[in-house]
Structure formats: structure tokens, C-alpha cells
PDB file of N, CA and C in Angstrom:
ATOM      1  N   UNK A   1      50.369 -49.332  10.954  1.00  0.00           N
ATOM      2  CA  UNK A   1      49.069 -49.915  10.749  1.00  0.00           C
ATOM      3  C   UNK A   1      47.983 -48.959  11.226  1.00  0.00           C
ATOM      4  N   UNK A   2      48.701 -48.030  12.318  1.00  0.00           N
ATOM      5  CA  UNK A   2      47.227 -47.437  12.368  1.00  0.00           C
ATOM      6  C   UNK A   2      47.309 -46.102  11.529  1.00  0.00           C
ATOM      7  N   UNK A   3      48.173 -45.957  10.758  1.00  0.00           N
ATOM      8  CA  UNK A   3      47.402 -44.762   9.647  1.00  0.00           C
ATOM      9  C   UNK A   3      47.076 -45.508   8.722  1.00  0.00           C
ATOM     10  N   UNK A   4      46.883 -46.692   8.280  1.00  0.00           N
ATOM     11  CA  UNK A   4      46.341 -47.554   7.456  1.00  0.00           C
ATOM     12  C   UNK A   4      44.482 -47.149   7.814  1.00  0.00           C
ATOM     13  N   UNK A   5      44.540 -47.340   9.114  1.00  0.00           N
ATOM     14  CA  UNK A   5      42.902 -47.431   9.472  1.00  0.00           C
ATOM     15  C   UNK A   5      42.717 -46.117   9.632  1.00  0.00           C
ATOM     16  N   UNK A   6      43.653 -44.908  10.043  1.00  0.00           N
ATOM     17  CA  UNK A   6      43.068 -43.859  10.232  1.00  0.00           C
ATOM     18  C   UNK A   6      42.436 -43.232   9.251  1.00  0.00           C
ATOM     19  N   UNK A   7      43.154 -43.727   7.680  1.00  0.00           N
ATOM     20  CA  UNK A   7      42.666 -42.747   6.337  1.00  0.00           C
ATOM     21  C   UNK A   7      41.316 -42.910   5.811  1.00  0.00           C
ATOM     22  N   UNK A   8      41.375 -44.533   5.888  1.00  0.00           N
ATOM     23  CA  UNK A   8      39.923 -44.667   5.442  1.00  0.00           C
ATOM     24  C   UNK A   8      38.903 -44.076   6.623  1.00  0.00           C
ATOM     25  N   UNK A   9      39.074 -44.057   7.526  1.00  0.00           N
ATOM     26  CA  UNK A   9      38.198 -43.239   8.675  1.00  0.00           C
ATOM     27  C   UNK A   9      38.109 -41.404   8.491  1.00  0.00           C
ATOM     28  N   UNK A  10      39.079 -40.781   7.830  1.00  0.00           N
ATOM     29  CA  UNK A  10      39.327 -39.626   7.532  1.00  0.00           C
ATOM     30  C   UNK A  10      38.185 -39.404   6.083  1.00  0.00           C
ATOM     31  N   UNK A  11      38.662 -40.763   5.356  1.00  0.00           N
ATOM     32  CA  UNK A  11      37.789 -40.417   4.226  1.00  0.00           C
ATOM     33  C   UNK A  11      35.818 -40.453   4.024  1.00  0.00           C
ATOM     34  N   UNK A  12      36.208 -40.938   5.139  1.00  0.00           N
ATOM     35  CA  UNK A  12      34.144 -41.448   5.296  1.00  0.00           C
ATOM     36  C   UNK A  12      34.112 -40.304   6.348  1.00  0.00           C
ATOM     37  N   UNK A  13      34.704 -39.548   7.042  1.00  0.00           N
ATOM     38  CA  UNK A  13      34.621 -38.337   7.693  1.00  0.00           C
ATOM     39  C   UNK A  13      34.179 -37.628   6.485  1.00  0.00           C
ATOM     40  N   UNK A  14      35.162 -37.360   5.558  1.00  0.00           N
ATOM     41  CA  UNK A  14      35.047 -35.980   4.735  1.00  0.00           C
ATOM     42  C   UNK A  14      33.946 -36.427   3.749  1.00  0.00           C
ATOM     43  N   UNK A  15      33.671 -37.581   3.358  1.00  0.00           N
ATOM     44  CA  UNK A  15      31.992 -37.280   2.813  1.00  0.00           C
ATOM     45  C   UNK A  15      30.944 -37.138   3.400  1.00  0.00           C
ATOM     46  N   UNK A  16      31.100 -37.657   4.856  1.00  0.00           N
ATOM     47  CA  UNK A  16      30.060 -37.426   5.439  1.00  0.00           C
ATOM     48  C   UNK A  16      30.350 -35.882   5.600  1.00  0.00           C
ATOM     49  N   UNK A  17      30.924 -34.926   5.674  1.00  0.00           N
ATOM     50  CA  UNK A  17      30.978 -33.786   5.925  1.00  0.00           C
ATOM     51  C   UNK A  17      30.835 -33.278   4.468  1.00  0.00           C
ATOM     52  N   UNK A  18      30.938 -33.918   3.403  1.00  0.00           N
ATOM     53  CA  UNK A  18      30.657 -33.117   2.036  1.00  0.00           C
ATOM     54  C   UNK A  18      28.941 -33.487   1.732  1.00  0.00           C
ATOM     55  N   UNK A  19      28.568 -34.552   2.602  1.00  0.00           N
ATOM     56  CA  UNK A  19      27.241 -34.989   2.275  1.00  0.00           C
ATOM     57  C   UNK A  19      26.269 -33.796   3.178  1.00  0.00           C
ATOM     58  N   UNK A  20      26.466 -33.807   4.709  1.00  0.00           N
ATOM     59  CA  UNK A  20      26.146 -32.703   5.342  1.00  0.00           C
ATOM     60  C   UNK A  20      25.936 -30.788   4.472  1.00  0.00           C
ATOM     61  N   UNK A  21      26.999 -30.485   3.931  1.00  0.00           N
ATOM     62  CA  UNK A  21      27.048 -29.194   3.553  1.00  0.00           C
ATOM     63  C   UNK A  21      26.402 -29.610   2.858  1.00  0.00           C
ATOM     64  N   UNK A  22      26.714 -30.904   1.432  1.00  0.00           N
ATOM     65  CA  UNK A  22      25.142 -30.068   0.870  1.00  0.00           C
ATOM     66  C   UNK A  22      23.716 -30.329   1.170  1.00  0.00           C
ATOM     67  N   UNK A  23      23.023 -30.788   1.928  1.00  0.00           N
ATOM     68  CA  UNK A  23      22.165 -30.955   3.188  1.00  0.00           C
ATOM     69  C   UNK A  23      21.767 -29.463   3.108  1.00  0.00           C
ATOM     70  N   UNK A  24      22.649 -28.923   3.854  1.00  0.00           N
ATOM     71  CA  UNK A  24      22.561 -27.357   4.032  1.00  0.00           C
ATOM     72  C   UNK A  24      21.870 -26.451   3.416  1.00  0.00           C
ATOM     73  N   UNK A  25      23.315 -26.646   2.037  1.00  0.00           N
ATOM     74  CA  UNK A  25      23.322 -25.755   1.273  1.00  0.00           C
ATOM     75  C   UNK A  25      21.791 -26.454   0.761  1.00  0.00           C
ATOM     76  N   UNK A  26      21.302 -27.022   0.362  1.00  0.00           N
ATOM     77  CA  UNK A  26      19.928 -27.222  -0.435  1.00  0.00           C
ATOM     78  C   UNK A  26      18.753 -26.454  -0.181  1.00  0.00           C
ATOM     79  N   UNK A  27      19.150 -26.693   1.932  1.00  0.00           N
ATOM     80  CA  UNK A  27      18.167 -26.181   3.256  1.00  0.00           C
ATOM     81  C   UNK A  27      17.947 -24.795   2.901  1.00  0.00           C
ATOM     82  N   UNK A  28      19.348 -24.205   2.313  1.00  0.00           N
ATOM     83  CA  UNK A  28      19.614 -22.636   2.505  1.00  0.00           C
ATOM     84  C   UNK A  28      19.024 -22.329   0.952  1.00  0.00           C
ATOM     85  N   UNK A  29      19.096 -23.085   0.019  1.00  0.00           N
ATOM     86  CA  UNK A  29      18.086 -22.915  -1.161  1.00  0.00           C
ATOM     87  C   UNK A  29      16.797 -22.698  -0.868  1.00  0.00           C
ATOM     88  N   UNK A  30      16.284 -23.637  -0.783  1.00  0.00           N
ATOM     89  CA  UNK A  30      14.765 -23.710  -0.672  1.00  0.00           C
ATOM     90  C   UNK A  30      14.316 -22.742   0.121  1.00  0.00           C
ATOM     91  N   UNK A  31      15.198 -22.599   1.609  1.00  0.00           N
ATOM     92  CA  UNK A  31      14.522 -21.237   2.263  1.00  0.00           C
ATOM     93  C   UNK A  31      14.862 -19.794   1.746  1.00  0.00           C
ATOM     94  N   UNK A  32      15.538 -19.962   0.886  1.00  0.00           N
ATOM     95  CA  UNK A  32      15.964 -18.483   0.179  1.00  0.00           C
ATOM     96  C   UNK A  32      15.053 -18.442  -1.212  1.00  0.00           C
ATOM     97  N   UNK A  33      13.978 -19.868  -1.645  1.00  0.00           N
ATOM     98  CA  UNK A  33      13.065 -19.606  -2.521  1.00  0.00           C
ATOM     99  C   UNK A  33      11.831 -19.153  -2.235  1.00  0.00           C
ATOM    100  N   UNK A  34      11.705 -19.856  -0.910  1.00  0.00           N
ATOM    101  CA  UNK A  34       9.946 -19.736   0.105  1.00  0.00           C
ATOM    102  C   UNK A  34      10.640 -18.492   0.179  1.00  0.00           C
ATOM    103  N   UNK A  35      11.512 -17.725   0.725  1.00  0.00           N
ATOM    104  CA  UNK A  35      11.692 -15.970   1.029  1.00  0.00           C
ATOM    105  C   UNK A  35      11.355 -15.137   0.294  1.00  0.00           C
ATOM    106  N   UNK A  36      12.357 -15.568  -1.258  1.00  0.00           N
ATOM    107  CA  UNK A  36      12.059 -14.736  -2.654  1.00  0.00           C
ATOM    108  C   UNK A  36      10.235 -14.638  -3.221  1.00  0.00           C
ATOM    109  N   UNK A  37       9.576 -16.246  -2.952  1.00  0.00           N
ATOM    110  CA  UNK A  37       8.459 -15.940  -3.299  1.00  0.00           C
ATOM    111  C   UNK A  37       7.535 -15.137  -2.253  1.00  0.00           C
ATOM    112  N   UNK A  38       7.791 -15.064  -0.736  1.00  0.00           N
ATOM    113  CA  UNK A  38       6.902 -14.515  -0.001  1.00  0.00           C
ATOM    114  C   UNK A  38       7.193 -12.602  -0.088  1.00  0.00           C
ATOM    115  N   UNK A  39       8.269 -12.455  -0.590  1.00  0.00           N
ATOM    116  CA  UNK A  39       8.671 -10.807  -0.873  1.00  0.00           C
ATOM    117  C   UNK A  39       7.628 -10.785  -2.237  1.00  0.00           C
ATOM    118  N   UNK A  40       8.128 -11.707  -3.330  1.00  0.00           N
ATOM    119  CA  UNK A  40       7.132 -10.987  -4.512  1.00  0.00           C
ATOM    120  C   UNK A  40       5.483 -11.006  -4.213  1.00  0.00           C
ATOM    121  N   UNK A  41       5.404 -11.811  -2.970  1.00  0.00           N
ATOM    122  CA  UNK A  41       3.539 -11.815  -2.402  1.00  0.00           C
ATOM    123  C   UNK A  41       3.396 -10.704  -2.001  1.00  0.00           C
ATOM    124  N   UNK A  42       4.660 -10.287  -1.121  1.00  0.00           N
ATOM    125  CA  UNK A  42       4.151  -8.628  -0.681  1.00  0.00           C
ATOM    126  C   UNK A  42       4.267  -7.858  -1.210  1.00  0.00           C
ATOM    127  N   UNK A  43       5.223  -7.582  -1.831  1.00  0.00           N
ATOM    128  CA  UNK A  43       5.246  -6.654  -3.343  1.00  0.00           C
ATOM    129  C   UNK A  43       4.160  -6.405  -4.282  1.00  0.00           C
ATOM    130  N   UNK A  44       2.933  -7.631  -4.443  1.00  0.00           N
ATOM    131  CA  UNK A  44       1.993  -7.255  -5.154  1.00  0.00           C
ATOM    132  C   UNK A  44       1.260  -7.268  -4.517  1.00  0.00           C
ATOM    133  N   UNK A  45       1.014  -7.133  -2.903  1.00  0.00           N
ATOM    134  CA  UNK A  45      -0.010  -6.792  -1.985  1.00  0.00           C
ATOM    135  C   UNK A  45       0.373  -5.350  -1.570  1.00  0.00           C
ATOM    136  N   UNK A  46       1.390  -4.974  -1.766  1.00  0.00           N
ATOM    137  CA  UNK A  46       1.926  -3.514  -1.231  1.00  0.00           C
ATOM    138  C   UNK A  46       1.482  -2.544  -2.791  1.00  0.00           C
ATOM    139  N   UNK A  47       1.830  -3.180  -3.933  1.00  0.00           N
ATOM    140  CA  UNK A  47       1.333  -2.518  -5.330  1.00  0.00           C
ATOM    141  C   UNK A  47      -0.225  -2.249  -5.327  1.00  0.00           C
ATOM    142  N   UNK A  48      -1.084  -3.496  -4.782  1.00  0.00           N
ATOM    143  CA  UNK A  48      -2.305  -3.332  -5.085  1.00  0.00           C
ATOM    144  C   UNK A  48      -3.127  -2.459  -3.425  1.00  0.00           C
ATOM    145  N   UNK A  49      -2.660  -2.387  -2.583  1.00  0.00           N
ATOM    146  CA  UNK A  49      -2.819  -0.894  -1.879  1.00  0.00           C
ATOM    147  C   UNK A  49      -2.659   0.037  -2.293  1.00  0.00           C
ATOM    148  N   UNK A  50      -1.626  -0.081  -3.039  1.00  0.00           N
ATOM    149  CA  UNK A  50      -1.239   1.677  -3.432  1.00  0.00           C
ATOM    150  C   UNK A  50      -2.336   2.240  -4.584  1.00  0.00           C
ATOM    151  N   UNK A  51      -2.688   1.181  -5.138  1.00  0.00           N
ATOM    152  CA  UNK A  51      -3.158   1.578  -5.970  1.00  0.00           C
ATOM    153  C   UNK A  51      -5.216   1.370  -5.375  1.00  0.00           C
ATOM    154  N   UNK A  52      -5.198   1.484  -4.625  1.00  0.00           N
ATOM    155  CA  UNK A  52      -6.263   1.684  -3.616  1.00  0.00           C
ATOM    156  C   UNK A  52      -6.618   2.851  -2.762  1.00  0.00           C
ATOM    157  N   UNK A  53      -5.381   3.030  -2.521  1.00  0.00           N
ATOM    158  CA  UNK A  53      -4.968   4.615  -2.094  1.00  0.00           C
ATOM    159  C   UNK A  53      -5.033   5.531  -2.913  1.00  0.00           C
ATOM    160  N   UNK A  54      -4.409   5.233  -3.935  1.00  0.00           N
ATOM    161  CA  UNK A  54      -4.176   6.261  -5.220  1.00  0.00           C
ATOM    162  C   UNK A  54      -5.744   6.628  -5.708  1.00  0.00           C
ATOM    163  N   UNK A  55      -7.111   5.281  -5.827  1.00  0.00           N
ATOM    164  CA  UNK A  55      -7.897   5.404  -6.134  1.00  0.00           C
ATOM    165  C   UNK A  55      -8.620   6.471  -5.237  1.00  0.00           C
ATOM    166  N   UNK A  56      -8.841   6.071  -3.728  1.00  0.00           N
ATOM    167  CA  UNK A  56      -9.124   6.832  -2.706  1.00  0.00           C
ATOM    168  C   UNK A  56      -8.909   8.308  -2.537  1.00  0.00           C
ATOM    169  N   UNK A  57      -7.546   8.374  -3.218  1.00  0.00           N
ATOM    170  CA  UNK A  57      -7.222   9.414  -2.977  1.00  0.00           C
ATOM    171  C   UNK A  57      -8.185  10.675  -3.936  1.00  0.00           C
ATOM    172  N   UNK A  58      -8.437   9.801  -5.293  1.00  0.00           N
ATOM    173  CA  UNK A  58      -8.565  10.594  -6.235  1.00  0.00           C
ATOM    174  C   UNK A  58     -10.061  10.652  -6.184  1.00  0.00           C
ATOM    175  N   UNK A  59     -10.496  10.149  -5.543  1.00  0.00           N
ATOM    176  CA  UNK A  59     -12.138   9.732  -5.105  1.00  0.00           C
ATOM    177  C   UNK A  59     -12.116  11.238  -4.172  1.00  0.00           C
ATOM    178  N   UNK A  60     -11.553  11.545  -3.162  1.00  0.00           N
ATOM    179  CA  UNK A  60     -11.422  12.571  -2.354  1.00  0.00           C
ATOM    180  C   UNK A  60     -11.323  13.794  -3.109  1.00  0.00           C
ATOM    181  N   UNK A  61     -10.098  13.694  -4.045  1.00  0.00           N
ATOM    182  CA  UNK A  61      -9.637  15.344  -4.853  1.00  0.00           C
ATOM    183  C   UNK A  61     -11.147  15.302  -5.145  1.00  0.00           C
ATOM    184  N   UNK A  62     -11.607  14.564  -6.081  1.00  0.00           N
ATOM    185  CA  UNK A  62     -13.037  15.013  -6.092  1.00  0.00           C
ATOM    186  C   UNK A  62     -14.110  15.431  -5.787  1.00  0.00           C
ATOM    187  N   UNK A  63     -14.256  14.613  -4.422  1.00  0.00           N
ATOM    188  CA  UNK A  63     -15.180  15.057  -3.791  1.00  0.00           C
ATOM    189  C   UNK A  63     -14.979  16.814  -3.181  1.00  0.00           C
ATOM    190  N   UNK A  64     -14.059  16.987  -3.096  1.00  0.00           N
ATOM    191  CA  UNK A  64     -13.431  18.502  -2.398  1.00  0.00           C
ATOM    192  C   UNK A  64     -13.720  19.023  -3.591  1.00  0.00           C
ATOM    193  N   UNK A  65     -13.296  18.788  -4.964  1.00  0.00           N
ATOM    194  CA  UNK A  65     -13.917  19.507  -5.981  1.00  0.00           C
ATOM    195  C   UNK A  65     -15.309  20.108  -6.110  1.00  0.00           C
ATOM    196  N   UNK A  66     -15.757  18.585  -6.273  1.00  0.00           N
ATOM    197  CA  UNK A  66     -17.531  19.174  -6.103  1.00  0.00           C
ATOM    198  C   UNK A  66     -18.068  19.924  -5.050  1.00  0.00           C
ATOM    199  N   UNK A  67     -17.203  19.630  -3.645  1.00  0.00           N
ATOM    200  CA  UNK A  67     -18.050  20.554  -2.402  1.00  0.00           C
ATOM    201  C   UNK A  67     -17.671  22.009  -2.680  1.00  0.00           C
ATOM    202  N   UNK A  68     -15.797  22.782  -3.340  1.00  0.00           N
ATOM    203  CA  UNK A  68     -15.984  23.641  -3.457  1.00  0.00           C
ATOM    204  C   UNK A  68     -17.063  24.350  -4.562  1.00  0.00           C
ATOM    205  N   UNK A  69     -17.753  23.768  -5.666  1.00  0.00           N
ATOM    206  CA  UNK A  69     -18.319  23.858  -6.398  1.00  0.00           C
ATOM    207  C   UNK A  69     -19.840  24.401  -5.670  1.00  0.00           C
ATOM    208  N   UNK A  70     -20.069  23.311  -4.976  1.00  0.00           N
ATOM    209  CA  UNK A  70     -21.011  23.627  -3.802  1.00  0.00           C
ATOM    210  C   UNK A  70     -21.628  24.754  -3.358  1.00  0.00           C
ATOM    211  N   UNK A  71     -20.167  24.776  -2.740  1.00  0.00           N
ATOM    212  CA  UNK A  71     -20.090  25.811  -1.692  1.00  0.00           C
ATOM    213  C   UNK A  71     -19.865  27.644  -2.332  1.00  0.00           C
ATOM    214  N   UNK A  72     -19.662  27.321  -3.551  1.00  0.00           N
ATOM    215  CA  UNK A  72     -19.985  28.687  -4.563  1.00  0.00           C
ATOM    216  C   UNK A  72     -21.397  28.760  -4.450  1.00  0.00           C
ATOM    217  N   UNK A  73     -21.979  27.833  -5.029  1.00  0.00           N
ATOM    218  CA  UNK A  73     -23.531  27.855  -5.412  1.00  0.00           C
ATOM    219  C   UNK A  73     -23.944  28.048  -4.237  1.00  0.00           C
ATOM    220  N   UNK A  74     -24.188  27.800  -3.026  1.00  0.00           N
ATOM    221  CA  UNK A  74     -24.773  28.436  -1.624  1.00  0.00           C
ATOM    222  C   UNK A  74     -24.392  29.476  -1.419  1.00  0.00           C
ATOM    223  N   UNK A  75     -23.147  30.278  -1.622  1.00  0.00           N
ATOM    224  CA  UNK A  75     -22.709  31.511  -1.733  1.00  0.00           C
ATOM    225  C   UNK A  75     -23.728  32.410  -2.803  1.00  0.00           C
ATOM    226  N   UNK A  76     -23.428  32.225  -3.738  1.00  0.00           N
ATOM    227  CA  UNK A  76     -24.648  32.401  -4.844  1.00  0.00           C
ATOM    228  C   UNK A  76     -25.783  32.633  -4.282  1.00  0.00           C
ATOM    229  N   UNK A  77     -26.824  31.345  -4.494  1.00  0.00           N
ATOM    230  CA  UNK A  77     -27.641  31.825  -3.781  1.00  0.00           C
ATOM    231  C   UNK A  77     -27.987  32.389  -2.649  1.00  0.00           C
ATOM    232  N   UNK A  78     -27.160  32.276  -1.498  1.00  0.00           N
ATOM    233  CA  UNK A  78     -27.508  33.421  -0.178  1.00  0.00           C
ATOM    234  C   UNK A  78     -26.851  34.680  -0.906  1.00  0.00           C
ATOM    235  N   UNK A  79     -26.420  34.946  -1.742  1.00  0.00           N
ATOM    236  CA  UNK A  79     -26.818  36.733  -2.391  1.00  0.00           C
ATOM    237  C   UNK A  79     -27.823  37.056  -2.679  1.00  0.00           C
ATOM    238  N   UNK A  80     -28.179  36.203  -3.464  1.00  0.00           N
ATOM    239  CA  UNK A  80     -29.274  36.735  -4.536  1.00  0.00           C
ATOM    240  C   UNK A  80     -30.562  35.898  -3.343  1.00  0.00           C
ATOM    241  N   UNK A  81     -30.665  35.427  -2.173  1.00  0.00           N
ATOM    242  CA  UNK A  81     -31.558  35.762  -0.929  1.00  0.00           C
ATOM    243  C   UNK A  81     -31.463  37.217  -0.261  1.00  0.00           C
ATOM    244  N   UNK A  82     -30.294  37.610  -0.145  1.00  0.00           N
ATOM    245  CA  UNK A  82     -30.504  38.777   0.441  1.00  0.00           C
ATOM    246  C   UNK A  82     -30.730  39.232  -0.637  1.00  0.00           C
ATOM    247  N   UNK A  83     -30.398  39.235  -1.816  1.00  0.00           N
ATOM    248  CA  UNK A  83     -31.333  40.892  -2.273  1.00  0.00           C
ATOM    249  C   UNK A  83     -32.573  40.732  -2.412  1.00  0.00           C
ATOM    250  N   UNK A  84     -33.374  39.478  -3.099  1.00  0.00           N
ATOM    251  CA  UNK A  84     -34.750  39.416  -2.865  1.00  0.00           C
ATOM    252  C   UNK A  84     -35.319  40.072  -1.520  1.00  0.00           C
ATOM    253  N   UNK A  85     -34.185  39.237  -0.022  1.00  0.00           N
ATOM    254  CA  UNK A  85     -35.143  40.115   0.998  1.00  0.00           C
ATOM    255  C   UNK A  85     -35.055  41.260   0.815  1.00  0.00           C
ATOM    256  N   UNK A  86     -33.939  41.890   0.689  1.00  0.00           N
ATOM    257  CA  UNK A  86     -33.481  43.523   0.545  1.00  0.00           C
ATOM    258  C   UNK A  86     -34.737  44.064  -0.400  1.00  0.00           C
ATOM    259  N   UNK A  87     -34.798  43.353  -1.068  1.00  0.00           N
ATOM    260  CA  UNK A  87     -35.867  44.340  -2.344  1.00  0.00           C
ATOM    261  C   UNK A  87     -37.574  44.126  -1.413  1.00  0.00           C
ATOM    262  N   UNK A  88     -37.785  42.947  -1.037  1.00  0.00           N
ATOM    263  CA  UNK A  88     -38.799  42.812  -0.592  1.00  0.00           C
ATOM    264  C   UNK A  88     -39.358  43.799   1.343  1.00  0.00           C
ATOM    265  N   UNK A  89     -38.122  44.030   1.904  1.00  0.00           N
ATOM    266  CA  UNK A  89     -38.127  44.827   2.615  1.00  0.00           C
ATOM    267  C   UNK A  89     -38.029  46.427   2.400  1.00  0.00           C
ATOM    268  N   UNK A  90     -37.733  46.364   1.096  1.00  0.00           N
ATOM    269  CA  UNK A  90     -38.029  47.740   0.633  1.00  0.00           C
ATOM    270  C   UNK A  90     -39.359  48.360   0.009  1.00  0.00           C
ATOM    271  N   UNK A  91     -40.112  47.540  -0.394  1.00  0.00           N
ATOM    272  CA  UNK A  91     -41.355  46.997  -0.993  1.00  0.00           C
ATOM    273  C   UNK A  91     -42.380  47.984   0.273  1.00  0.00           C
ATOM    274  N   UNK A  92     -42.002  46.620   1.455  1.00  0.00           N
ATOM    275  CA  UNK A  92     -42.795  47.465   2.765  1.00  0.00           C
ATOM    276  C   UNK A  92     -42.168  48.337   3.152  1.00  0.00           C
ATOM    277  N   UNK A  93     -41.321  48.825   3.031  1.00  0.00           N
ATOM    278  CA  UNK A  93     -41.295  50.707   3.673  1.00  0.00           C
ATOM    279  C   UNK A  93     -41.688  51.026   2.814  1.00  0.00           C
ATOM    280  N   UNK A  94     -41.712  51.162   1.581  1.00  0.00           N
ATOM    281  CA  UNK A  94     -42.869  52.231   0.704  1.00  0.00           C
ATOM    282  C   UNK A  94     -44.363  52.223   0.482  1.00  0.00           C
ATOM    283  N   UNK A  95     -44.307  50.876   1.094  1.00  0.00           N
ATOM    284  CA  UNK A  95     -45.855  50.571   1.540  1.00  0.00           C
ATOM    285  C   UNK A  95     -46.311  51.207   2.567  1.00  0.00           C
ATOM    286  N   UNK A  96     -45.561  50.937   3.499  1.00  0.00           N
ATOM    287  CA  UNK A  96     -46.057  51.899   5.230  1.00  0.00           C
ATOM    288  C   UNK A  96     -46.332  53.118   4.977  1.00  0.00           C
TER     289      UNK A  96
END
């Protein structure tokens, strides 16, 4: 008689233990969906830096472009300053 009572006690064990896992397993869904969606949040917060950077970056090549550009033309003209002075200091010694 008492494995009469033990089985049905075995059997409301094992659903309650099949009811539990999937409990779980659902738990372990949903937090493996909130995960999957918070990676693709950073993924297009990590894409749209880069491409902020990339802009930045190319904002810079430029700017270094134009300063060497610059920095010819001040070259430039401090030549063609010294020779004006050069010519104009030559001016007055043949004047003196």
C-alpha cells in the first residue's frame, strides 16, 4: 500500500519539476532576448561612432590639407618679402 501512495506522489513530483524547468527555460528565453536586443543597441551605437570618427577624421585630413597649402603660400610670400626688401635695400645703397 505504500507504493500505491508513493507513485502518485512521484508523479505530481515530476510535473511539478517539468512545470519548474519550463519556468526556467522561458526565464532563460526572454533574458537571452532583452541580451540579443541590448547587443544590436550597441552595435548601432558602436556603428554610428565610427562613423563620427570616420567623419572627424576626414574633417582633420583636411584641415592638414589646407594648412599645408597655407603654409606654402606664407613660404611664398616671405620670398618674394625678402626680395622686395632685398631690392629695396639696394635702391638705398645706390642712393647713398
Amino acid at each position: 500500500m505504500n507504493e500505491s501512495n508513493d507513485l502518485p506522489n512521484r508523479v505530481d513530483r515530476l510535473e511539478n519539476d517539468a512545470i519548474d524547468l519550463k519556468v526556467a527555460v522561458s526565464a532563460l528565453i526572454s533574458t537571452t532576448e532583452i541580451h540579443q536586443r541590448n547587443i544590436e543597441t550597441m552595435n548601432r551605437n558602436i556603428e554610428a561612432h565610427q562613423r563620427n570618427i570616420d567623419a572627424m577624421l576626414q574633417l582633420m585630413t583636411q584641415s592638414l590639407q589646407r594648412m599645408e597649402v597655407m603654409e606654402l603660400d606664407i613660404r611664398g610670400l616671405q620670398t618674394e618679402n625678402r626680395r622686395i626688401l632685398d631690392v629695396l635695400q639696394q635702391r638705398n645703397t645706390d642712393d647713398a
